[in-house]
PDB file of N, CA and C in Angstrom:
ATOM      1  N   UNK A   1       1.270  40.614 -11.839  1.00  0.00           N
ATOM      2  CA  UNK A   1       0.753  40.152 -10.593  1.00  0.00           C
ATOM      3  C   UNK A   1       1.313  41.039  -9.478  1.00  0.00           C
ATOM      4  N   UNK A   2       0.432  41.626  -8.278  1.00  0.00           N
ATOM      5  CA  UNK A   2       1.067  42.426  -7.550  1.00  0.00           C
ATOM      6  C   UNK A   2       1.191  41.578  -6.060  1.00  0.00           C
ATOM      7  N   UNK A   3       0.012  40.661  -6.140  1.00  0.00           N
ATOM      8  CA  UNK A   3       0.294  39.640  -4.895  1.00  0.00           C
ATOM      9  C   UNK A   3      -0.151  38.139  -5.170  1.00  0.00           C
ATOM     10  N   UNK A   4       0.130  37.149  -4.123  1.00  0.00           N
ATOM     11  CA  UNK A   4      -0.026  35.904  -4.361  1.00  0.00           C
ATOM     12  C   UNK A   4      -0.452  35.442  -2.607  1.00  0.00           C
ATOM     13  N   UNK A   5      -1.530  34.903  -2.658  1.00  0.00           N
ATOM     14  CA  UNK A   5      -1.776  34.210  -1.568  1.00  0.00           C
ATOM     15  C   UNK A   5      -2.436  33.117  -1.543  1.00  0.00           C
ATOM     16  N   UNK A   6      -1.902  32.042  -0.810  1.00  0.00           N
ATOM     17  CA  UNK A   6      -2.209  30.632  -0.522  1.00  0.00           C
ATOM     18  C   UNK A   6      -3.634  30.510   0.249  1.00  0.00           C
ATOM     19  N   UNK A   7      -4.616  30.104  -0.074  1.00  0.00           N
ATOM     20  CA  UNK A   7      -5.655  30.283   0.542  1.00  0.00           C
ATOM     21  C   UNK A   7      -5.478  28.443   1.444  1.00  0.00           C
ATOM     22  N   UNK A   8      -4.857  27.517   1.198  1.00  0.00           N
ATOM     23  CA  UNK A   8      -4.991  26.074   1.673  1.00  0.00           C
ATOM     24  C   UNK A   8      -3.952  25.305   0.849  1.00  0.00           C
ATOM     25  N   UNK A   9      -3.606  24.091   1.555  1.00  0.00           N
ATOM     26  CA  UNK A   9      -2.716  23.366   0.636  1.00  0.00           C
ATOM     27  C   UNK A   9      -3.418  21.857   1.039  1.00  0.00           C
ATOM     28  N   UNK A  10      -3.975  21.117  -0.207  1.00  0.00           N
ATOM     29  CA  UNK A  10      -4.283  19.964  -0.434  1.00  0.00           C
ATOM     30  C   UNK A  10      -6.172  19.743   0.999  1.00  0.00           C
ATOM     31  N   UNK A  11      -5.933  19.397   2.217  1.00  0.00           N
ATOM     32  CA  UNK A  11      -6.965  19.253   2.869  1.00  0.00           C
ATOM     33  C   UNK A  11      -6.621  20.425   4.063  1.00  0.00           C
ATOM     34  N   UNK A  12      -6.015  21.277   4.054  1.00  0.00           N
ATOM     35  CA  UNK A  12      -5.850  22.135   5.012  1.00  0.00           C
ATOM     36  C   UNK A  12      -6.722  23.329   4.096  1.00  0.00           C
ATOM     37  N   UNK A  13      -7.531  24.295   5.051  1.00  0.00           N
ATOM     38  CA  UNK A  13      -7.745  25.551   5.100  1.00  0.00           C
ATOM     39  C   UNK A  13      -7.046  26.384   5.652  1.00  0.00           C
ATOM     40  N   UNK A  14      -6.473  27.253   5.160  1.00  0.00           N
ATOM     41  CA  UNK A  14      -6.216  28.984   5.520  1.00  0.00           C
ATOM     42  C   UNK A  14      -6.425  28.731   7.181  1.00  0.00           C
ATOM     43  N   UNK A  15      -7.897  29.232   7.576  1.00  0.00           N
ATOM     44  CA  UNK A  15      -8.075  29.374   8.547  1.00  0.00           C
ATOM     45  C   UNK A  15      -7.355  28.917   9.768  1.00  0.00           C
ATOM     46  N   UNK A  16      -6.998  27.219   9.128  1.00  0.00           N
ATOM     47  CA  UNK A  16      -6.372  26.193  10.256  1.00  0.00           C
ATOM     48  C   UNK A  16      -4.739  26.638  10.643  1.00  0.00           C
ATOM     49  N   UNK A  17      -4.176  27.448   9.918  1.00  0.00           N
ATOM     50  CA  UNK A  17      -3.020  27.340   9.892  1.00  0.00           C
ATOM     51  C   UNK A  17      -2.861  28.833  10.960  1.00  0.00           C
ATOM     52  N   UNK A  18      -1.724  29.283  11.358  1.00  0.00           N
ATOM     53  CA  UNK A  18      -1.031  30.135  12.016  1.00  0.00           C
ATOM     54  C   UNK A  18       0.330  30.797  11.483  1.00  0.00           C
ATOM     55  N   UNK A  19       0.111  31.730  11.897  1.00  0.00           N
ATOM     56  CA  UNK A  19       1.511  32.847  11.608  1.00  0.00           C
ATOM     57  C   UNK A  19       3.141  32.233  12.462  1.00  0.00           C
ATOM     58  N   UNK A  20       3.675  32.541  11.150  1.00  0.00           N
ATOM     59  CA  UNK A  20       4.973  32.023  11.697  1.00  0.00           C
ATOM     60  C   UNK A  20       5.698  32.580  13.057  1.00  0.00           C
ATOM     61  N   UNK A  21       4.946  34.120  12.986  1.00  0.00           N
ATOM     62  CA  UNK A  21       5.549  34.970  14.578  1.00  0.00           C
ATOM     63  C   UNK A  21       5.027  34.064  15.527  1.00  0.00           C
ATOM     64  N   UNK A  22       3.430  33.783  15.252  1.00  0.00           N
ATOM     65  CA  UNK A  22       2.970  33.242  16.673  1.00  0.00           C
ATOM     66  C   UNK A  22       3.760  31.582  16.712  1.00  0.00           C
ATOM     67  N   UNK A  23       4.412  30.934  15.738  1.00  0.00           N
ATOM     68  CA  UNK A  23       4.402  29.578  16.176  1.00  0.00           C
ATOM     69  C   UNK A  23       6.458  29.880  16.954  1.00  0.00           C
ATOM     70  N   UNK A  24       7.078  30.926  16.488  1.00  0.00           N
ATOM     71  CA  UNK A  24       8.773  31.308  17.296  1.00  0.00           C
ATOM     72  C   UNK A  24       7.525  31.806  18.558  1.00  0.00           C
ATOM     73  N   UNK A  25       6.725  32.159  18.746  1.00  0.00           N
ATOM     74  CA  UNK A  25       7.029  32.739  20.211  1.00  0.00           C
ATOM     75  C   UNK A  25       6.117  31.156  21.263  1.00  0.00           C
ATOM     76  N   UNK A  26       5.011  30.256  20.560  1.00  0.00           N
ATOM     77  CA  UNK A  26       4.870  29.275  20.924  1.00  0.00           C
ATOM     78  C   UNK A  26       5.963  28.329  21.235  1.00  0.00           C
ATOM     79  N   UNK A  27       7.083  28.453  20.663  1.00  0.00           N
ATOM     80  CA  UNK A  27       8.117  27.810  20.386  1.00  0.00           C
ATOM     81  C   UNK A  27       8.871  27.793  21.969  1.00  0.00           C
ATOM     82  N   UNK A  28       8.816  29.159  21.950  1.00  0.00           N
ATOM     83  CA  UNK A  28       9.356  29.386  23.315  1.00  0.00           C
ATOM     84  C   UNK A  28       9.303  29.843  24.527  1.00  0.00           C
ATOM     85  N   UNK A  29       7.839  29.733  24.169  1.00  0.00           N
ATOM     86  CA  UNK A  29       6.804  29.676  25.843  1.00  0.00           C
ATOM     87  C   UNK A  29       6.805  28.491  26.250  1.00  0.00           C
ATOM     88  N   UNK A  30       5.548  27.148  25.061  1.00  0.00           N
ATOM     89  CA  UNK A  30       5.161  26.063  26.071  1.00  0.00           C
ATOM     90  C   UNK A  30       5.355  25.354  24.657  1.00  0.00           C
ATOM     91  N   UNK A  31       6.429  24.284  25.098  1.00  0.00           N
ATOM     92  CA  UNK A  31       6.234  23.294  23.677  1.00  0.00           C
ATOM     93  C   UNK A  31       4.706  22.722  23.676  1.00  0.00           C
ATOM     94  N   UNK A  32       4.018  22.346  24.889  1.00  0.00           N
ATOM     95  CA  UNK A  32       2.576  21.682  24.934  1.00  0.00           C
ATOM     96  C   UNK A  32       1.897  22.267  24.073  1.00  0.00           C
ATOM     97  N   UNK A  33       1.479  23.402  23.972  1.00  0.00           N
ATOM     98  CA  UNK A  33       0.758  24.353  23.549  1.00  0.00           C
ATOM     99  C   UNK A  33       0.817  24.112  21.858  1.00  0.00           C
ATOM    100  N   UNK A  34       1.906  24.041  21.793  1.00  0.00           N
ATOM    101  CA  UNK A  34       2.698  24.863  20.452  1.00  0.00           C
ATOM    102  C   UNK A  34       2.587  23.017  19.882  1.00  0.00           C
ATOM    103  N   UNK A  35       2.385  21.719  20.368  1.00  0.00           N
ATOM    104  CA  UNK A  35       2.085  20.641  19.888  1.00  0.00           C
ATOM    105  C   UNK A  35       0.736  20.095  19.517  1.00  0.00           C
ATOM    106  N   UNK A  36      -0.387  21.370  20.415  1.00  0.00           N
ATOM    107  CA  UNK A  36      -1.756  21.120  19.897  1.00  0.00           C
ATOM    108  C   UNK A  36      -1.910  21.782  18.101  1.00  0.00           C
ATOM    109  N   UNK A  37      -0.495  22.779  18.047  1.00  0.00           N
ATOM    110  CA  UNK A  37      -0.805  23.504  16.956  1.00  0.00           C
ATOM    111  C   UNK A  37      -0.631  23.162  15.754  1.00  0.00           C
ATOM    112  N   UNK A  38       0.320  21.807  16.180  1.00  0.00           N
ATOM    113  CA  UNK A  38       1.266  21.586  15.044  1.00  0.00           C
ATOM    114  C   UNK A  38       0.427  19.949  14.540  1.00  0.00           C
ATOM    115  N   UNK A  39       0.221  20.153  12.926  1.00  0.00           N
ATOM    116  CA  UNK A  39      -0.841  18.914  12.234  1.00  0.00           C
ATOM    117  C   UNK A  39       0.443  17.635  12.634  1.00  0.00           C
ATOM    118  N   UNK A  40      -0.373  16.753  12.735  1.00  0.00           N
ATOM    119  CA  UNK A  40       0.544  15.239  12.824  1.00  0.00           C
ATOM    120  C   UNK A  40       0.638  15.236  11.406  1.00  0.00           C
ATOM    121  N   UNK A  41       2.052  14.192  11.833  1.00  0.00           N
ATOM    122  CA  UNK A  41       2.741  13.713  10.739  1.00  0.00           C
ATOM    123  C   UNK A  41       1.880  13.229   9.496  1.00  0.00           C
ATOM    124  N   UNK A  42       0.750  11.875  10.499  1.00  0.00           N
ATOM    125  CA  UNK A  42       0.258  10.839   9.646  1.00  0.00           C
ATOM    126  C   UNK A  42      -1.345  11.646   9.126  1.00  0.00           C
ATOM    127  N   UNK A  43      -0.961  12.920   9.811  1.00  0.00           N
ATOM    128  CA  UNK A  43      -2.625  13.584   9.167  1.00  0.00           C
ATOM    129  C   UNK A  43      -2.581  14.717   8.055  1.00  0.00           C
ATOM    130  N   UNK A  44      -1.347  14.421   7.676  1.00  0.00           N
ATOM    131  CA  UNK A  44      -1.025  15.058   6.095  1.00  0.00           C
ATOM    132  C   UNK A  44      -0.720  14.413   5.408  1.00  0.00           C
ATOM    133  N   UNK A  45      -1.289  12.419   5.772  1.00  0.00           N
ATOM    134  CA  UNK A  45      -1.702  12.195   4.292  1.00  0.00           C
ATOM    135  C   UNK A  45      -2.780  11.350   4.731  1.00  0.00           C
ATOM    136  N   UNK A  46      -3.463  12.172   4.132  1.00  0.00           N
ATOM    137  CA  UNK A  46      -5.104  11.806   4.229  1.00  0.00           C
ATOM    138  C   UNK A  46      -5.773  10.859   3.683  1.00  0.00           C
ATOM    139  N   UNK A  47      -5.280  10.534   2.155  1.00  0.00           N
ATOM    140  CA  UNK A  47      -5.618   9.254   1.287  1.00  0.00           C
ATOM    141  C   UNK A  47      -4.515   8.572   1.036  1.00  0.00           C
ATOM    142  N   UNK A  48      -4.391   7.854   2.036  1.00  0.00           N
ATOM    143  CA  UNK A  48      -3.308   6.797   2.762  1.00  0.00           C
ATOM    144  C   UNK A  48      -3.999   5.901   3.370  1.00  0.00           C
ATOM    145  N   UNK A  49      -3.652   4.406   2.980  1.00  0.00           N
ATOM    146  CA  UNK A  49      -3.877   3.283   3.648  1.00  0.00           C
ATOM    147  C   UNK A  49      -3.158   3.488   4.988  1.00  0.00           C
ATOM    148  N   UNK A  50      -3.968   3.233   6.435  1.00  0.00           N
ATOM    149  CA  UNK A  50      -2.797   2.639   7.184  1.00  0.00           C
ATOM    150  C   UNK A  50      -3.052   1.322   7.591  1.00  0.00           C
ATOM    151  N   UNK A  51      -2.340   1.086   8.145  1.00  0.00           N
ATOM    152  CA  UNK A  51      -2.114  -0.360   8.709  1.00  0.00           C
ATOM    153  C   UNK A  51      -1.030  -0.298   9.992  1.00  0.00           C
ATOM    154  N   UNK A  52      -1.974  -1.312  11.037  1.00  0.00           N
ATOM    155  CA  UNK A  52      -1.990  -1.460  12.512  1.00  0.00           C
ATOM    156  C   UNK A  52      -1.084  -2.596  12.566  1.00  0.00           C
ATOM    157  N   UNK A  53       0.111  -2.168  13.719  1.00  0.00           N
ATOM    158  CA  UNK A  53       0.623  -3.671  13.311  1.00  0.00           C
ATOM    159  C   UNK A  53       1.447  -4.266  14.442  1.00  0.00           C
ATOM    160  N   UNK A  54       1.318  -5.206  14.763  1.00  0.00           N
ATOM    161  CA  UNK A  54       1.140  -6.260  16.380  1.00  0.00           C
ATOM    162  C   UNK A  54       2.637  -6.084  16.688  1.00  0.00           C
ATOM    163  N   UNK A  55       2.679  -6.429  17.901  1.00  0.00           N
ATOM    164  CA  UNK A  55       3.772  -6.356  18.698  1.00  0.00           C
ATOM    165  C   UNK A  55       5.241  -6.967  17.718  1.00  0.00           C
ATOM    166  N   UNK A  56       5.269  -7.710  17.368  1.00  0.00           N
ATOM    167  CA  UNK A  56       6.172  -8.204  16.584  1.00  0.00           C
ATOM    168  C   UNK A  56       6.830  -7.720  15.270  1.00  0.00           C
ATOM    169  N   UNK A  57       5.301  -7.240  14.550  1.00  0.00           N
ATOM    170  CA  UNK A  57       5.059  -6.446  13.189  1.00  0.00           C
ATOM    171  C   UNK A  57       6.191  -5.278  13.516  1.00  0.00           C
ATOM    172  N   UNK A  58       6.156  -4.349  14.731  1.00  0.00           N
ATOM    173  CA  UNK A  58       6.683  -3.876  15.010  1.00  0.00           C
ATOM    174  C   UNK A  58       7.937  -3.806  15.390  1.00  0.00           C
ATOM    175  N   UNK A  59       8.543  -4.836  15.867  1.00  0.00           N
ATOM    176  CA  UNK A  59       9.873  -4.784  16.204  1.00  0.00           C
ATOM    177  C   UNK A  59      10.250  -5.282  15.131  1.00  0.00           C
ATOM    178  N   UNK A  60       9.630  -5.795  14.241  1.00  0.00           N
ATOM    179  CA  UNK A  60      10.756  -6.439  12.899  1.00  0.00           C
ATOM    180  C   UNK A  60      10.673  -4.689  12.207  1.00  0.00           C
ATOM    181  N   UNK A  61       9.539  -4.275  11.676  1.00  0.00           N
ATOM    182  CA  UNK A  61       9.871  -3.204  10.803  1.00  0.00           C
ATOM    183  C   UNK A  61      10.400  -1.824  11.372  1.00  0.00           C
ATOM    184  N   UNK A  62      10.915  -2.018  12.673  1.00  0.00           N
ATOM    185  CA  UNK A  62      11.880  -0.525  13.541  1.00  0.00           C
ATOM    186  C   UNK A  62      13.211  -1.261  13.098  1.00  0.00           C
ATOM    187  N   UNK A  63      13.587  -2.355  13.175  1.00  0.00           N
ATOM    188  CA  UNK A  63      14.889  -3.247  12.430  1.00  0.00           C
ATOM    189  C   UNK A  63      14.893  -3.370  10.975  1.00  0.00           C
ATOM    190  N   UNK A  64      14.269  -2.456  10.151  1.00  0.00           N
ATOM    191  CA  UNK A  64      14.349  -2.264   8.704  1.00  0.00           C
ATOM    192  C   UNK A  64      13.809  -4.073   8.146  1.00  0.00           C
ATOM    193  N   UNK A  65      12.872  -4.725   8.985  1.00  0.00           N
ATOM    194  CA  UNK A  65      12.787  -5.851   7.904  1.00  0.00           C
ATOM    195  C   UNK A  65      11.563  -5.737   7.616  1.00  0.00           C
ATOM    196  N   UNK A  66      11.177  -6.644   6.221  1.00  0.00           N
ATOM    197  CA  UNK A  66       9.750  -6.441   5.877  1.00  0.00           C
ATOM    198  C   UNK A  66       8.802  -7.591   6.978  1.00  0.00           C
ATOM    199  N   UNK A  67       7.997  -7.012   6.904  1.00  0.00           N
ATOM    200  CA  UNK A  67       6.895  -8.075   7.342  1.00  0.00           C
ATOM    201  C   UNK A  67       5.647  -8.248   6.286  1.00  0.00           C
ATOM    202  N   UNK A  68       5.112  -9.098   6.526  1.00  0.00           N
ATOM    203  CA  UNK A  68       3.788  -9.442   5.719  1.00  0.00           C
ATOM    204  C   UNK A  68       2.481  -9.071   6.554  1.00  0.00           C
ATOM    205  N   UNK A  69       0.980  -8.955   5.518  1.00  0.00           N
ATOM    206  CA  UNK A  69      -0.216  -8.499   5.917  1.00  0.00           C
ATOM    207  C   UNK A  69      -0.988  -8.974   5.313  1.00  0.00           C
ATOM    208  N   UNK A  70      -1.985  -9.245   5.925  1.00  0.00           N
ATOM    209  CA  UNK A  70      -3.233  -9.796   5.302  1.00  0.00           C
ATOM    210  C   UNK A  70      -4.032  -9.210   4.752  1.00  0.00           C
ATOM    211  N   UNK A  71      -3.588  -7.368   5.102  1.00  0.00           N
ATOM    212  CA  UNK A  71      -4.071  -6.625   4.573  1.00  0.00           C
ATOM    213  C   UNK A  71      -4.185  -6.266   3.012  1.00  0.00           C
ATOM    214  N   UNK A  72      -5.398  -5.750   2.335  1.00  0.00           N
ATOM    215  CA  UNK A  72      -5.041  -5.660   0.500  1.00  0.00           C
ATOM    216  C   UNK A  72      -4.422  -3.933   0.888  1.00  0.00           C
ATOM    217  N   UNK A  73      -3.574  -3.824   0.159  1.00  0.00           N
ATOM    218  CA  UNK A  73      -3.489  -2.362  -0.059  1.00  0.00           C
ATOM    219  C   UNK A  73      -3.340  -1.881  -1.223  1.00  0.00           C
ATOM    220  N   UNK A  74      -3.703  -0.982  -1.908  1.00  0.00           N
ATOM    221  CA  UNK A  74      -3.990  -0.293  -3.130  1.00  0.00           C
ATOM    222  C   UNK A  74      -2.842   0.628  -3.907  1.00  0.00           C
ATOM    223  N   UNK A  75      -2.194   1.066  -2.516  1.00  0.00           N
ATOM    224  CA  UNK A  75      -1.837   2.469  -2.876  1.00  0.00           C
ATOM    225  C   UNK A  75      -0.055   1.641  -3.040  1.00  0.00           C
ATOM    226  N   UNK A  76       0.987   2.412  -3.250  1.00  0.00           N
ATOM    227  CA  UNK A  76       2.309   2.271  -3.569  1.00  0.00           C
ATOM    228  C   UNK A  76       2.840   2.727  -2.386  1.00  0.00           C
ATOM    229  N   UNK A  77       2.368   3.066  -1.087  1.00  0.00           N
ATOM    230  CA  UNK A  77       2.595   3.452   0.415  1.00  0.00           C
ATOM    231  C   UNK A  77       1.673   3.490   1.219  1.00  0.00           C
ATOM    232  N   UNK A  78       2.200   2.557   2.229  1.00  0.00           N
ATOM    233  CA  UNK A  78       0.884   2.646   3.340  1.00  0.00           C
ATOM    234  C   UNK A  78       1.506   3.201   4.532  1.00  0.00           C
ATOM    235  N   UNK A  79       0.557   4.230   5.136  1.00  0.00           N
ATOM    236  CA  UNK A  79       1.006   4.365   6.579  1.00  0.00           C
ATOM    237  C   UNK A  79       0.934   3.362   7.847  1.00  0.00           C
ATOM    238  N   UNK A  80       1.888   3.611   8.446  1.00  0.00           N
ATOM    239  CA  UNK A  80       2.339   2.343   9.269  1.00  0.00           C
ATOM    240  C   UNK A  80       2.252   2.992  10.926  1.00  0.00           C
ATOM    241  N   UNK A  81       1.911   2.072  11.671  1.00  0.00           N
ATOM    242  CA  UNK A  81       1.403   2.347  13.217  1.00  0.00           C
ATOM    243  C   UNK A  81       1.649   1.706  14.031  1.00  0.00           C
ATOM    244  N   UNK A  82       2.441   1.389  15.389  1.00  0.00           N
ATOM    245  CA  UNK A  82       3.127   0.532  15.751  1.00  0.00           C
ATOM    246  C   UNK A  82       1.724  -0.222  16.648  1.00  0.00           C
ATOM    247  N   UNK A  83       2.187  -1.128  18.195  1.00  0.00           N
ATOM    248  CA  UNK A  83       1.079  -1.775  18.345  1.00  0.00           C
ATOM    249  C   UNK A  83       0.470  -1.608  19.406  1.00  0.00           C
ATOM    250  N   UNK A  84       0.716   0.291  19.934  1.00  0.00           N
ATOM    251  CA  UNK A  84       0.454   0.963  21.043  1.00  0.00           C
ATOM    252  C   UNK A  84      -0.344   2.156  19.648  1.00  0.00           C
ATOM    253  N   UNK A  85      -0.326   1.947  18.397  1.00  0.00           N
ATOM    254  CA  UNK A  85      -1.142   3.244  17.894  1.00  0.00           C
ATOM    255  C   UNK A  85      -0.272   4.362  17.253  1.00  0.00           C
ATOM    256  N   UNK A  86       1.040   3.808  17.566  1.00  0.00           N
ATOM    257  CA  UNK A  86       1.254   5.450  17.527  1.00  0.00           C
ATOM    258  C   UNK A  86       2.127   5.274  16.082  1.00  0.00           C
ATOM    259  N   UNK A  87       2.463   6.857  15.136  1.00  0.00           N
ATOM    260  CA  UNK A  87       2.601   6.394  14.303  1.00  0.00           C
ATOM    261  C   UNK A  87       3.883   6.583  13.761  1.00  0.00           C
ATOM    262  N   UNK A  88       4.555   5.450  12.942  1.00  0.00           N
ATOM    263  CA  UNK A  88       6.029   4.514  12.534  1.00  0.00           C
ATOM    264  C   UNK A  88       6.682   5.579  11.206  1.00  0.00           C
ATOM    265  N   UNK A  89       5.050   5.499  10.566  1.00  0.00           N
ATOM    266  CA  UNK A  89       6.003   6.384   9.208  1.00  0.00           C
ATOM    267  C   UNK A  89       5.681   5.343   7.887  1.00  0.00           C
ATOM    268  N   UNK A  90       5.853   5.536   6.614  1.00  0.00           N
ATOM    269  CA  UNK A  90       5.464   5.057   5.260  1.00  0.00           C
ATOM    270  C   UNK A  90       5.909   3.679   5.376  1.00  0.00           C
ATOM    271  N   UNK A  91       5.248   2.758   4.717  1.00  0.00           N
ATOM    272  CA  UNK A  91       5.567   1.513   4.089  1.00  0.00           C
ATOM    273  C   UNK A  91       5.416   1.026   2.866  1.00  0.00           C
ATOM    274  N   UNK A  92       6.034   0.124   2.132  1.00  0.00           N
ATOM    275  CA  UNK A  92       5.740   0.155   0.776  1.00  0.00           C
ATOM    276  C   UNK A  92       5.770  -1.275   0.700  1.00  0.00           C
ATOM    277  N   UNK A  93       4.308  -1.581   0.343  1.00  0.00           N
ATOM    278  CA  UNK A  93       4.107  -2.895  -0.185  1.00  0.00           C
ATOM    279  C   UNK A  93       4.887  -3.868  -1.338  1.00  0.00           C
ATOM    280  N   UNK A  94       4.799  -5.001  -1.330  1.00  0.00           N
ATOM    281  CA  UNK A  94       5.646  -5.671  -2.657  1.00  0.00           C
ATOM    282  C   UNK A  94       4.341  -6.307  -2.856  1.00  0.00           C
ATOM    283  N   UNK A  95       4.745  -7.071  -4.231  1.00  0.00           N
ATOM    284  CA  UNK A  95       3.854  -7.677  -5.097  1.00  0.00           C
ATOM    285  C   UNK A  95       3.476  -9.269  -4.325  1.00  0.00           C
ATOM    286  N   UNK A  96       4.428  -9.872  -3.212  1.00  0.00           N
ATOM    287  CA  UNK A  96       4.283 -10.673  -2.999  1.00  0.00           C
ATOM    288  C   UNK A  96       3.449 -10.600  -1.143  1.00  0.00           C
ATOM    289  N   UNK A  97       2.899  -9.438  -1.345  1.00  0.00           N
ATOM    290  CA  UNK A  97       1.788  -8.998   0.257  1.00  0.00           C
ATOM    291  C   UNK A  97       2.963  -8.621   1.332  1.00  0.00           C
ATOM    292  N   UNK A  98       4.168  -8.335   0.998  1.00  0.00           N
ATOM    293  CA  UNK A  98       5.006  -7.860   2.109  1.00  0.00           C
ATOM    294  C   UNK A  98       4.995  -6.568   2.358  1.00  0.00           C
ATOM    295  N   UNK A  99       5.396  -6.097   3.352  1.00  0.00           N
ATOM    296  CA  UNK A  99       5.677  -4.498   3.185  1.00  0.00           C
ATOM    297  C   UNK A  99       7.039  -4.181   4.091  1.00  0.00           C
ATOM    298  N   UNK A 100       7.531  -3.390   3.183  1.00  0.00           N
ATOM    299  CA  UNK A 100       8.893  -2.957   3.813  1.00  0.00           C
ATOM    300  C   UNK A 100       8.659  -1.579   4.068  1.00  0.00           C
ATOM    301  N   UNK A 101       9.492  -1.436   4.782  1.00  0.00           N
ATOM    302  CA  UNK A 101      10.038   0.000   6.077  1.00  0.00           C
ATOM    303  C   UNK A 101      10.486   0.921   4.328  1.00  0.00           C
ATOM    304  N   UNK A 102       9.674   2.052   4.061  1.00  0.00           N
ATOM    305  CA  UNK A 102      10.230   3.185   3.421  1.00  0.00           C
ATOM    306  C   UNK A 102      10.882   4.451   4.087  1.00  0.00           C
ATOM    307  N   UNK A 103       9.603   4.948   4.889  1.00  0.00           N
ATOM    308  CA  UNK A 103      10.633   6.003   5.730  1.00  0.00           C
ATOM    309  C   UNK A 103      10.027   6.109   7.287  1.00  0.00           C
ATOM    310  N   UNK A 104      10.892   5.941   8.146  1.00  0.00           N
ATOM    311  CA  UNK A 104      10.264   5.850   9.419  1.00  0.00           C
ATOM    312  C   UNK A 104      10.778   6.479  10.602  1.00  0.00           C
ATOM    313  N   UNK A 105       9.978   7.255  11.507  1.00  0.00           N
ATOM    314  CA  UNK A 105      10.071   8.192  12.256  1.00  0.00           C
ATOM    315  C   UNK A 105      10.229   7.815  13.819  1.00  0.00           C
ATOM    316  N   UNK A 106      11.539   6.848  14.127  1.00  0.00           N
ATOM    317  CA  UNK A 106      11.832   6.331  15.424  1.00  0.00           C
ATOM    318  C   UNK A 106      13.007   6.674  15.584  1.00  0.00           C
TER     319      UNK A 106
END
């Protein structure tokens, strides 16, 4: 083999992505700029449940406790969203409809 190139990883294209020179010198021109460039957290995982979750939902699971949902979820992690939208970070359902705080970005 004389070369190897990544054409995409999982739902990203090539195209979408940028050179590491241009994202050090974005870095240290305009963070604004350099935040349109950069994919969100919760949009690299694409086949992910999320779940929206009310004022309360929220302050219990930023305090590591589980809360419950009425929601069904499928998957072994759901993405989690506080009750302004914005987003908390993984949750992991139990067998009994709860979901606890796995990893979260506050």
């Amino acid at each position: 083999m004389i070369e190897l190139r990544r054409t995409g990883f999982a739902h990203i294209d090539i195209i979408q992505t940028i050179k590491f020179s241009e994202l050090e010198s974005l870095a240290t021109d305009d963070y604004q700029i350099l935040d349109k460039k950069i994919f969100a957290t919760q949009d690299m995982l694409p086949n992910i449940d999320s779940l929206y979750l009310d004022e309360q939902q929220t302050i219990d699971i930023k305090y590591g406790r589980s809360i419950t949902s009425n929601e069904p979820c499928s998957f072994e992690v759901i993405k989690l969203f506080d009750n302004h939208k914005q987003f908390l970070g993984i949750g992991e359902p139990d067998e009994d409809g709860s979901i606890k705080p796995k990893r979260l970005f506050i």
